[in-house]
C-alpha atoms as a PDB file:
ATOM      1  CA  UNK A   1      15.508 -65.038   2.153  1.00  0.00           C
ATOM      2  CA  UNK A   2      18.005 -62.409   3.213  1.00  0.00           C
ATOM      3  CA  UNK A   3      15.425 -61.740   6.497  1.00  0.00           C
ATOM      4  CA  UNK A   4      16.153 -65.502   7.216  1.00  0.00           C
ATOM      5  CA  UNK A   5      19.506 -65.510   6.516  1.00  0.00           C
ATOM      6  CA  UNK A   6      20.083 -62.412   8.921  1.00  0.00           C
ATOM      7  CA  UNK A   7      17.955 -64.094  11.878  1.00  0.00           C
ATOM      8  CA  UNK A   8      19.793 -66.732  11.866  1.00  0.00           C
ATOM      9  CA  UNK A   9      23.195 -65.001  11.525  1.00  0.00           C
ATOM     10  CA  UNK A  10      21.896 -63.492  14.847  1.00  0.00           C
ATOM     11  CA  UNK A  11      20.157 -66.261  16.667  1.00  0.00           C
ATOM     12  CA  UNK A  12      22.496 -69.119  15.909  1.00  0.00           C
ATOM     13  CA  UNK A  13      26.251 -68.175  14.888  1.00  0.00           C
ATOM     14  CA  UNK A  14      27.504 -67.283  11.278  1.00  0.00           C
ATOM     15  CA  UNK A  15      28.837 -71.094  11.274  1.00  0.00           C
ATOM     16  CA  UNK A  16      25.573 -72.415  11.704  1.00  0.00           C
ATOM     17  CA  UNK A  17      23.456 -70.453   8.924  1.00  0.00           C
ATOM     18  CA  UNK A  18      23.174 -72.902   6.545  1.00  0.00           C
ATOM     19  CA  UNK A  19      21.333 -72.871   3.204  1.00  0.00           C
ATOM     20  CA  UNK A  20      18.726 -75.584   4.117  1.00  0.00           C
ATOM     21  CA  UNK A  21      17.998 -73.701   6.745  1.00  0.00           C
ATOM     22  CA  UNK A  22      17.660 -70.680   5.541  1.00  0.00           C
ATOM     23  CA  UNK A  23      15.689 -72.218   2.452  1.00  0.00           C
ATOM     24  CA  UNK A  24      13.528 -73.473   5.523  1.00  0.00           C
ATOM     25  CA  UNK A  25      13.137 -70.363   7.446  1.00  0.00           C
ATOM     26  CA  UNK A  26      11.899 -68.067   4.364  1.00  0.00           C
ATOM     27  CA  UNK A  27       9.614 -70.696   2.975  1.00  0.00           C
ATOM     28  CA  UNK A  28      11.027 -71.663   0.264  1.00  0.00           C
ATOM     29  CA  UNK A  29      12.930 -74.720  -1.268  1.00  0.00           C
ATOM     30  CA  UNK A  30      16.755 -75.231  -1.641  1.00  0.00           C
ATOM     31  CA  UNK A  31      16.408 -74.549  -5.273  1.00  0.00           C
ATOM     32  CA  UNK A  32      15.049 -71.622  -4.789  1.00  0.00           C
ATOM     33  CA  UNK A  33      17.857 -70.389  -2.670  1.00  0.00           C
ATOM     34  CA  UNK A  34      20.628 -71.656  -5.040  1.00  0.00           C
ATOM     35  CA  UNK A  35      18.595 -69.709  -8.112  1.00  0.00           C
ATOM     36  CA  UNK A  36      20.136 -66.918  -6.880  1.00  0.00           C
ATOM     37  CA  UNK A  37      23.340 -67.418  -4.769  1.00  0.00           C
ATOM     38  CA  UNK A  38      25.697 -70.491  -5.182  1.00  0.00           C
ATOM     39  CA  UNK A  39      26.352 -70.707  -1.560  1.00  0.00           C
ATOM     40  CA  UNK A  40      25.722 -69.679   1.746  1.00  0.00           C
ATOM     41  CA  UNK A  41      29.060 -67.197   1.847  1.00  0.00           C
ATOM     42  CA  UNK A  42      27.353 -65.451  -1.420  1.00  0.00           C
ATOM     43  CA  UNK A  43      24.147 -65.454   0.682  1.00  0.00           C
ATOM     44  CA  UNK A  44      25.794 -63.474   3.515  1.00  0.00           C
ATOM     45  CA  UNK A  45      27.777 -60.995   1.276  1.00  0.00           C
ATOM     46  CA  UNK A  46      24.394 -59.628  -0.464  1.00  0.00           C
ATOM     47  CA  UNK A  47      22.604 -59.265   3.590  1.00  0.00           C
ATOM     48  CA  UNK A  48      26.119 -57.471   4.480  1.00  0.00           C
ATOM     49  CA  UNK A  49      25.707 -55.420   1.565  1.00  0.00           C
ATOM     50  CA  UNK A  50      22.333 -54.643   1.918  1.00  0.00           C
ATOM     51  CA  UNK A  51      22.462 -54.668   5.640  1.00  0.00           C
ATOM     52  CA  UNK A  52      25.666 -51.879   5.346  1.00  0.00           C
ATOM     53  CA  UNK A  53      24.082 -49.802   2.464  1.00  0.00           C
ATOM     54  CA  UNK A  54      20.900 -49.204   4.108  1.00  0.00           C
ATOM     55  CA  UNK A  55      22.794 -48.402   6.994  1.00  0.00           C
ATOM     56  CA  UNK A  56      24.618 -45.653   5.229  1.00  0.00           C
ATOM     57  CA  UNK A  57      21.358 -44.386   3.373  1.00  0.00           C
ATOM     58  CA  UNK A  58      19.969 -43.889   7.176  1.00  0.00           C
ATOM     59  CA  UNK A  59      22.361 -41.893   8.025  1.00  0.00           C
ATOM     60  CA  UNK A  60      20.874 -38.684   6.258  1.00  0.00           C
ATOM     61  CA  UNK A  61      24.098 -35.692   5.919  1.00  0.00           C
ATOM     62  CA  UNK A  62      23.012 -32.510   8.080  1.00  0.00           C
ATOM     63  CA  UNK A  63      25.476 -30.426   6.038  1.00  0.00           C
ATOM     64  CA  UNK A  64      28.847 -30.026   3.709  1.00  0.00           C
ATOM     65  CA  UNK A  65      31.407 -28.911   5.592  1.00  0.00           C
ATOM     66  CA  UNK A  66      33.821 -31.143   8.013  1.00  0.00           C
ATOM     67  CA  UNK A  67      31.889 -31.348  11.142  1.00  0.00           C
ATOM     68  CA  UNK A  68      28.655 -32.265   9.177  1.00  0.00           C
ATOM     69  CA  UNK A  69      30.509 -34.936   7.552  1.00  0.00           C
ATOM     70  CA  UNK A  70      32.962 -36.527  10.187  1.00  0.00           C
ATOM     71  CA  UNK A  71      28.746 -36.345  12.280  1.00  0.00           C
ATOM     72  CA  UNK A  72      27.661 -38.429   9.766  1.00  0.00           C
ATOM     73  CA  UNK A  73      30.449 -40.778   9.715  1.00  0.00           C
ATOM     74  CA  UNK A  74      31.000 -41.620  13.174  1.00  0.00           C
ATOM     75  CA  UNK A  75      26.749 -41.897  13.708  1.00  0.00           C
ATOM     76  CA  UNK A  76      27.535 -44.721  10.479  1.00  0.00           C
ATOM     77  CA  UNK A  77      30.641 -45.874  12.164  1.00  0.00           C
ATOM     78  CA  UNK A  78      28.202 -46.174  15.520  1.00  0.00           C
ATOM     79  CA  UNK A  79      25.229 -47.903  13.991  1.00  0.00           C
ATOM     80  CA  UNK A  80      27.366 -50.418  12.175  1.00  0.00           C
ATOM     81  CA  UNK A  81      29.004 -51.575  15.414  1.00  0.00           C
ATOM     82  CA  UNK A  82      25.483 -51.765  16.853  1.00  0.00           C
ATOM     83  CA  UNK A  83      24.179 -53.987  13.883  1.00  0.00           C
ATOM     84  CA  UNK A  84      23.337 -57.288  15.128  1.00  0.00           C
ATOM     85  CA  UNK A  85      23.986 -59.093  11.671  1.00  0.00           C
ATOM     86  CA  UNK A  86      27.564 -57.060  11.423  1.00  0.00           C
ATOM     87  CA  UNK A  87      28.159 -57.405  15.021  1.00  0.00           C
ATOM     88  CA  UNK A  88      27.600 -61.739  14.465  1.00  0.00           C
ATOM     89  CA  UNK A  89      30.029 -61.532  11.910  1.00  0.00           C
ATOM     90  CA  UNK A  90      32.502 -59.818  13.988  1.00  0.00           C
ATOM     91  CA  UNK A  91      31.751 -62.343  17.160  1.00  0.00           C
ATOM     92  CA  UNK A  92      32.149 -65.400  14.465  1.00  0.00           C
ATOM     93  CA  UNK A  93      34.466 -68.338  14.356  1.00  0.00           C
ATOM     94  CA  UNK A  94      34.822 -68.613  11.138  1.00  0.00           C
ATOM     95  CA  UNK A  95      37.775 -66.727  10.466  1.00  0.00           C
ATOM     96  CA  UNK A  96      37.710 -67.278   6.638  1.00  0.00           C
ATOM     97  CA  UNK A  97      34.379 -65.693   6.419  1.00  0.00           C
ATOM     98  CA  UNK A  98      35.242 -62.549   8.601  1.00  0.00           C
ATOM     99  CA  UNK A  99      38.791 -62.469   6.481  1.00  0.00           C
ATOM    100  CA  UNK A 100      36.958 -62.202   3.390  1.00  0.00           C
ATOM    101  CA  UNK A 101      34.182 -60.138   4.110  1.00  0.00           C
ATOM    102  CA  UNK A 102      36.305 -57.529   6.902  1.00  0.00           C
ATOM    103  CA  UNK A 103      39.790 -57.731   5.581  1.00  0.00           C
ATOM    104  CA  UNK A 104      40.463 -59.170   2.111  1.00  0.00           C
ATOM    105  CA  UNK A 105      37.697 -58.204  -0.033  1.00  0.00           C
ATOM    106  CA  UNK A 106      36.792 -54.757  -1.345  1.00  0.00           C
ATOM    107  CA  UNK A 107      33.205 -55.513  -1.957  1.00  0.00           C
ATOM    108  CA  UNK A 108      29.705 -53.560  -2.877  1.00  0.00           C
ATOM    109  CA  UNK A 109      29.355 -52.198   0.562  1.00  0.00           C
ATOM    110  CA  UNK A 110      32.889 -50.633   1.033  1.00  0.00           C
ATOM    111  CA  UNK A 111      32.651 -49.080  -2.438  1.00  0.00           C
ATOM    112  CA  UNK A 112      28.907 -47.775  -1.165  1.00  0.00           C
ATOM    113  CA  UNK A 113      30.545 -46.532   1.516  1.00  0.00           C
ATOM    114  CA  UNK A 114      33.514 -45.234  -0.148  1.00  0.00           C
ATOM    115  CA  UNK A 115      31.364 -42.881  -2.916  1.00  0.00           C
ATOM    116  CA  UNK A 116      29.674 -41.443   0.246  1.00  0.00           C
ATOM    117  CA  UNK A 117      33.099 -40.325   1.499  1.00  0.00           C
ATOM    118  CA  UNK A 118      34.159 -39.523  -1.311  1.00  0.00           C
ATOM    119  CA  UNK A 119      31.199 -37.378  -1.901  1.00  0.00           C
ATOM    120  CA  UNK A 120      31.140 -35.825   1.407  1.00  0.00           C
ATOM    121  CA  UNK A 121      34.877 -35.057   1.722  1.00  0.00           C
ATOM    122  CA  UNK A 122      34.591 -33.245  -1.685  1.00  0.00           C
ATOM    123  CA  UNK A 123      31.544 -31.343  -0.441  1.00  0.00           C
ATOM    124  CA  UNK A 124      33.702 -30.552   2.526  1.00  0.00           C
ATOM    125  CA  UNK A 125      36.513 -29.251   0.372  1.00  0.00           C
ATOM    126  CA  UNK A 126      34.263 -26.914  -1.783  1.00  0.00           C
ATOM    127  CA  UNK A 127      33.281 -25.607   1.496  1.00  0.00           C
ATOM    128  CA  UNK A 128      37.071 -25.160   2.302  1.00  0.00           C
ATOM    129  CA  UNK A 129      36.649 -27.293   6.352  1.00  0.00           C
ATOM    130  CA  UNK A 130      38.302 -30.531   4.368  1.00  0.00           C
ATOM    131  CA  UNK A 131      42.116 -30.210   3.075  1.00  0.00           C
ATOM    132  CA  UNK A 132      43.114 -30.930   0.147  1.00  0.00           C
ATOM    133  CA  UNK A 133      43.642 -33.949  -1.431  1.00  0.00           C
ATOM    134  CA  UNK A 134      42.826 -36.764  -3.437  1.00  0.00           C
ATOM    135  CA  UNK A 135      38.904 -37.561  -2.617  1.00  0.00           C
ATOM    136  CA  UNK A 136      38.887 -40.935  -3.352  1.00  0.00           C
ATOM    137  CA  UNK A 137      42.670 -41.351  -1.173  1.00  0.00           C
ATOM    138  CA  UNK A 138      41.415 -39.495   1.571  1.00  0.00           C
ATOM    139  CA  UNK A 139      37.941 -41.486   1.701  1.00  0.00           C
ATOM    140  CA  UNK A 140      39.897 -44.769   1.691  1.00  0.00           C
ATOM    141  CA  UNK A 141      41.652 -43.344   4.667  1.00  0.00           C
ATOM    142  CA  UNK A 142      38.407 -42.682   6.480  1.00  0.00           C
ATOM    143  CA  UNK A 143      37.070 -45.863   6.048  1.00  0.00           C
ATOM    144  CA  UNK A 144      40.004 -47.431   6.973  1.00  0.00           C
ATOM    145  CA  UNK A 145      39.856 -45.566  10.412  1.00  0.00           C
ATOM    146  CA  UNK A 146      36.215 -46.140  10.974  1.00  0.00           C
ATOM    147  CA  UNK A 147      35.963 -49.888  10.115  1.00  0.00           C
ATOM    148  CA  UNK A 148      38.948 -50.555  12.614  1.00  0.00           C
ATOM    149  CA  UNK A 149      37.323 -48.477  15.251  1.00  0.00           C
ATOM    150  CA  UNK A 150      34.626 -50.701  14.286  1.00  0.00           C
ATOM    151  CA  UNK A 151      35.777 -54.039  14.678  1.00  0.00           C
ATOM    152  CA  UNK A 152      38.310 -53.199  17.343  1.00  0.00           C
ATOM    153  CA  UNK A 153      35.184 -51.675  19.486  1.00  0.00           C
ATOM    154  CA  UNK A 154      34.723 -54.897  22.124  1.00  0.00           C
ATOM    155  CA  UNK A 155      38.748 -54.977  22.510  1.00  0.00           C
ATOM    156  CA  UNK A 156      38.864 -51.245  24.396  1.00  0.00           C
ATOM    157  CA  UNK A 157      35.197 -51.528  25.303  1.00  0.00           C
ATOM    158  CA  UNK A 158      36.443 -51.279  29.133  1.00  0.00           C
ATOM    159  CA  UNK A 159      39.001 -48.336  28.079  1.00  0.00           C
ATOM    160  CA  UNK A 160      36.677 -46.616  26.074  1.00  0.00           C
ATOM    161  CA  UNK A 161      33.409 -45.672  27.121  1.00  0.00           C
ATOM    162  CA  UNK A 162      30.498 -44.903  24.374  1.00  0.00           C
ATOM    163  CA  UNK A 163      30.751 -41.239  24.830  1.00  0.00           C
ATOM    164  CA  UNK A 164      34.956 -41.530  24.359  1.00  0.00           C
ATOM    165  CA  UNK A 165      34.340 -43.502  21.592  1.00  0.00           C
ATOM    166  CA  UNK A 166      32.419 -41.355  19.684  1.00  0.00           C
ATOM    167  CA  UNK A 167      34.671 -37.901  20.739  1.00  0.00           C
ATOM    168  CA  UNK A 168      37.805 -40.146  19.771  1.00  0.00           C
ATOM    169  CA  UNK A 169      36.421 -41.241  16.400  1.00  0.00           C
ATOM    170  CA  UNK A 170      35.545 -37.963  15.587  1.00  0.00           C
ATOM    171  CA  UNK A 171      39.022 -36.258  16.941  1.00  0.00           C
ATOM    172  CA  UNK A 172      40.928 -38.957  14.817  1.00  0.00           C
ATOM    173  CA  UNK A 173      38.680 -37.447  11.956  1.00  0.00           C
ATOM    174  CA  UNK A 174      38.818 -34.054  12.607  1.00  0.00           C
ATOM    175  CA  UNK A 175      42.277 -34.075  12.474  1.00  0.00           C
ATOM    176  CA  UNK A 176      43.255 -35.773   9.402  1.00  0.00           C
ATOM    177  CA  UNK A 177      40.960 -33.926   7.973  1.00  0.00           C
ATOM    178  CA  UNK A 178      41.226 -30.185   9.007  1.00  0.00           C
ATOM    179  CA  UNK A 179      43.022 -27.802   6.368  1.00  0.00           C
END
């Protein structure tokens, strides 16, 4: 169901998955659908979640210290720009949806994400290349700066070519993270 939920996300606009239709697409009845999400926004937050988490479990750490870590994080940062499900939500005209899911709502997937920072910044701080601080603080920080870079991406597409992207990212990392 999430499969069909996800093609369509791609193929037709966020606005126009609907939960007949996905019902439709994965074979199954309405019922079936609404046994385990109420609605088609629930629908959406479990493929984001799963769509984000196995995102970040792809994304396998090459090391503990700093430069391992803010790696990792921009290669996440890149391949969750690149998702087509993530990247319909972004392009969507339903500004409620991308509120909730992008702005408002701390869900499943940021806290994913936000144990693997926290993780990997306290790695990076037992290997003395990450400062000190609060894990947890510092990881929100990250996240902050990567999901902006993230959604801002198409804005400064012209001004900021892949490569510059990526060496950006990863300067803006670097340096709020260095000791």
């Amino acid at each position: 169901m999430l499969d069909a939920a996800a093609d369509l996300m791609v193929h037709l606009g966020v606005r126009r998955t609907q939960l007949a239709e996905i019902a439709r697409r994965a074979g199954v009845s309405r019922p079936t659908v609404y046994r385990r999400w109420p609605d088609v926004r629930a629908v959406i937050g479990a493929l984001l979640t799963r769509e984000i988490l196995a995102t970040l479990e792809a994304a396998v750490p090459t090391g503990r210290d700093r430069e391992a870590f803010v790696e990792r994080t921009v290669e996440i940062a890149v391949r969750l720009r690149d998702h087509p499900v993530i990247g319909a939500l972004l392009r969507s005209d339903d500004s409620d949806l991308l509120l909730e899911y992008v702005v408002e709502r701390l869900g499943a997937s940021q806290r994913g994400l936000l144990e693997a920072l926290r993780t990997g910044i306290e790695q990076g701080q037992a290997h003395g290349s990450i400062r000190e601080g609060e894990p947890l603080e510092l990881a929100a920080m990250v996240l902050l700066t990567a999901q902006s870079t993230v959604q801002s991406h198409r804005m400064v597409a012209s001004l900021l070519p892949e490569a510059a992207w990526r060496r950006e990212l990863a300067r803006a990392l670097n340096g709020y993270l260095a000791p």
